[in-house]
Each structure stands twice: as C-alpha cells, then as structure tokens.
Protein backbone atom coordinates (compact mmCIF):
# COMPACT_ATOMS: atom_id res chain seq x y z
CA UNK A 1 -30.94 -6.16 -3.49
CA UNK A 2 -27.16 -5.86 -3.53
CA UNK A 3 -25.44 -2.84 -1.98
CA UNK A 4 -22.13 -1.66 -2.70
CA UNK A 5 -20.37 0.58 0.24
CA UNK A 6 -17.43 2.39 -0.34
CA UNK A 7 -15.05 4.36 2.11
CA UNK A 8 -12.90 6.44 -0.39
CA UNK A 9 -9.31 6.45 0.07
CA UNK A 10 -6.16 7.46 -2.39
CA UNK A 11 -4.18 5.01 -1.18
CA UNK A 12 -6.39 1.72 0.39
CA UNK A 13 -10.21 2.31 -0.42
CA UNK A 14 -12.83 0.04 1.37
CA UNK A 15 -16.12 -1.62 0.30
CA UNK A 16 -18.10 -4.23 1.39
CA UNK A 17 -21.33 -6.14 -0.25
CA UNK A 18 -24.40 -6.67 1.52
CA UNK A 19 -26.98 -8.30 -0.25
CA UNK A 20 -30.95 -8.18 1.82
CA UNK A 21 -32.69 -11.19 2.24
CA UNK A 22 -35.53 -11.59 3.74
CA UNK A 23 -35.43 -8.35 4.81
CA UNK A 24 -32.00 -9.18 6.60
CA UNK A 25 -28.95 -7.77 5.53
CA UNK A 26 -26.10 -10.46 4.25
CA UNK A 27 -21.95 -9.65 4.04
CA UNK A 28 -21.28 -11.03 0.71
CA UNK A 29 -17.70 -9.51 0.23
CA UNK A 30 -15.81 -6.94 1.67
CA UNK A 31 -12.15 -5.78 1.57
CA UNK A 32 -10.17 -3.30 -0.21
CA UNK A 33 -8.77 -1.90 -3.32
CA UNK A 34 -5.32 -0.47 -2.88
CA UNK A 35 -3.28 2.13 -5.07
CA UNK A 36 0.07 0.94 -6.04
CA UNK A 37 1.66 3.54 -7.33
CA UNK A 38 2.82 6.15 -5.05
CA UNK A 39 3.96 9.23 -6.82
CA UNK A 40 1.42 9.77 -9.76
CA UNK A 41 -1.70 10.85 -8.76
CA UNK A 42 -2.83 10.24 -12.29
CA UNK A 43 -2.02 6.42 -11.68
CA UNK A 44 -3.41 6.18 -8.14
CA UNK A 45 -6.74 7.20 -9.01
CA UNK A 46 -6.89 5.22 -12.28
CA UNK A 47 -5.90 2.28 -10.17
CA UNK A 48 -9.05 3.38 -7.67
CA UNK A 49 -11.51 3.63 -10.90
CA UNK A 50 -10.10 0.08 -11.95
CA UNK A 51 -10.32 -1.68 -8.84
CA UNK A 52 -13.99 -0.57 -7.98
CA UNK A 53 -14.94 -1.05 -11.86
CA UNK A 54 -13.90 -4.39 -11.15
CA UNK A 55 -16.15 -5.21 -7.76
CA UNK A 56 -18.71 -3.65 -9.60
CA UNK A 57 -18.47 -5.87 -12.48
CA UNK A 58 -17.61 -8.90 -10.60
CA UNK A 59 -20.38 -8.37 -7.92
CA UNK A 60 -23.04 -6.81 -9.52
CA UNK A 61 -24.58 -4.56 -6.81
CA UNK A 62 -27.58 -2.77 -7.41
CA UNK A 63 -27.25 0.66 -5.16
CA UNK A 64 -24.45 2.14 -4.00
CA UNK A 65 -23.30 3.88 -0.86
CA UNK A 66 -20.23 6.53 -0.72
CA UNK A 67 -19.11 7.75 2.19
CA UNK A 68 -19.10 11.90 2.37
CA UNK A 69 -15.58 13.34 2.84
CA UNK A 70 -14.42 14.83 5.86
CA UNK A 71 -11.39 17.01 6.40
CA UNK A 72 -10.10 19.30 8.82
CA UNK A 73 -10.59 22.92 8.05
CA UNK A 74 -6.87 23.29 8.31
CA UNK A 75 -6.08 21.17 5.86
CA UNK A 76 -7.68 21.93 2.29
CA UNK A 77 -5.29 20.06 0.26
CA UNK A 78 -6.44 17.11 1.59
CA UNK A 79 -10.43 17.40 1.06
CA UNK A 80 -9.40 18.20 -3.13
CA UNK A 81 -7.30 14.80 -3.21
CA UNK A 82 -9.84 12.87 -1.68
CA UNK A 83 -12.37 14.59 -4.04
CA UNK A 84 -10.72 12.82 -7.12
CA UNK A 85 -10.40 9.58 -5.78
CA UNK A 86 -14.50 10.04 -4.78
CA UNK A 87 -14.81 11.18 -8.29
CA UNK A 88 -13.49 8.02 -10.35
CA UNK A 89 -15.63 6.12 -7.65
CA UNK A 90 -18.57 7.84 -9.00
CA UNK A 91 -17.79 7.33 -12.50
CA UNK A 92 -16.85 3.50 -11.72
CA UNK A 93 -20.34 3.66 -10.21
CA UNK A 94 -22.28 5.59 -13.18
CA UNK A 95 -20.11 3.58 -16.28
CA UNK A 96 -22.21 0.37 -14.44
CA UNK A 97 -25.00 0.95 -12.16
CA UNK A 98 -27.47 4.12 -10.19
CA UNK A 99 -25.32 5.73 -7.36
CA UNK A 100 -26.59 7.16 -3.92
CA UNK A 101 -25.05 9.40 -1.33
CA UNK A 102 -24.16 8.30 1.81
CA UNK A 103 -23.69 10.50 5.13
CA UNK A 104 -20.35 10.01 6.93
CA UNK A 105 -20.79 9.38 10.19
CA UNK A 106 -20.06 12.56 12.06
CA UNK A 107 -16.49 13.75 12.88
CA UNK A 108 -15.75 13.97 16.40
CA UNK A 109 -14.43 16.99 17.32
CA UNK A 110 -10.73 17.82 17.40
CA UNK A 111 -8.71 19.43 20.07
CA UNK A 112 -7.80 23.03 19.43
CA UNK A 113 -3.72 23.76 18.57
C-alpha cells in the first residue's frame, strides 16, 4: 500500500510517499510543491491543486494523510488561508484516489503577550 502525506502550506507544501512492505514502511519520494506566484491567491492555490494532482498521478498512492491545521487563536486570517490551500488538496485527493484525516501533532503551547 502506498501512502501519500501531505503538510499543507500556501506557499511550499510537503509530502512524502511511503509505500509498506512487508509490513515495513518504505520512503519512496518526498519533497515539496511550491506556489510561485505571490500575490494571487487564486493562482497560489491552483498551483497547490496542480502540483499534488501531479504526485498523485505520477505516484499513484493508495491512502492519503493530511495534516489538521493549526493556528493561533489570535490570528484567524491565517487558519481561513490555510483552509483553501487544504481544500484543493482534498479535491487533488478526491479527483484521483479515497482521502483520510490525519491528526497534527499537537501544538506546543505559546507564551502569553
């Protein structure tokens, strides 16, 4: 079985490929797709959807694994950008193969301003 991971980013978003065998996992690819554009948001997340359609398509994992979002509470804009770029991962993901949901691993906590 193949699985895709995905750390969701608007401007570099990471993945890697494992593939198990023999009940051990395997690194088959990893590295990054990265948003050239960097006024249009409209472009930056196409770019995202195209550069994970295309790991998808060239790697052909079975499952995949998307990290959860995390943002500080103080910051709101920042959790609804990151929310589109997750978005066109998903629909990268759905266009070609099952998704699954991922847990981030959890924040540490931040000093008080």
């Amino acid at each position: 079985m193949k699985i895709l991971g995905i750390d969701p980013g608007l401007n570099i978003t990471g993945y890697g490929v494992l593939e198990i065998v023999s009940g051990q996992p395997k690194l088959i690819e990893a590295g990054i797709v990265r948003g050239k554009s960097r006024g249009s948001l409209n472009l930056r997340i196409k770019e995202i959807h195209d550069g994970v359609a295309d790991v998808i398509e060239a790697l052909h994992p079975e499952v995949m694994a998307l990290e959860k979002l995390y943002s500080h509470y103080d910051r709101p804009t920042t959790a609804i950008l990151m929310g589109h770029a997750r978005g066109v991962i998903c629909l990268a993901a759905a266009n070609a193969m099952r998704a699954s949901k991922s847990p981030t691993t959890p924040p540490r906590k931040s000093k008080k301003r």
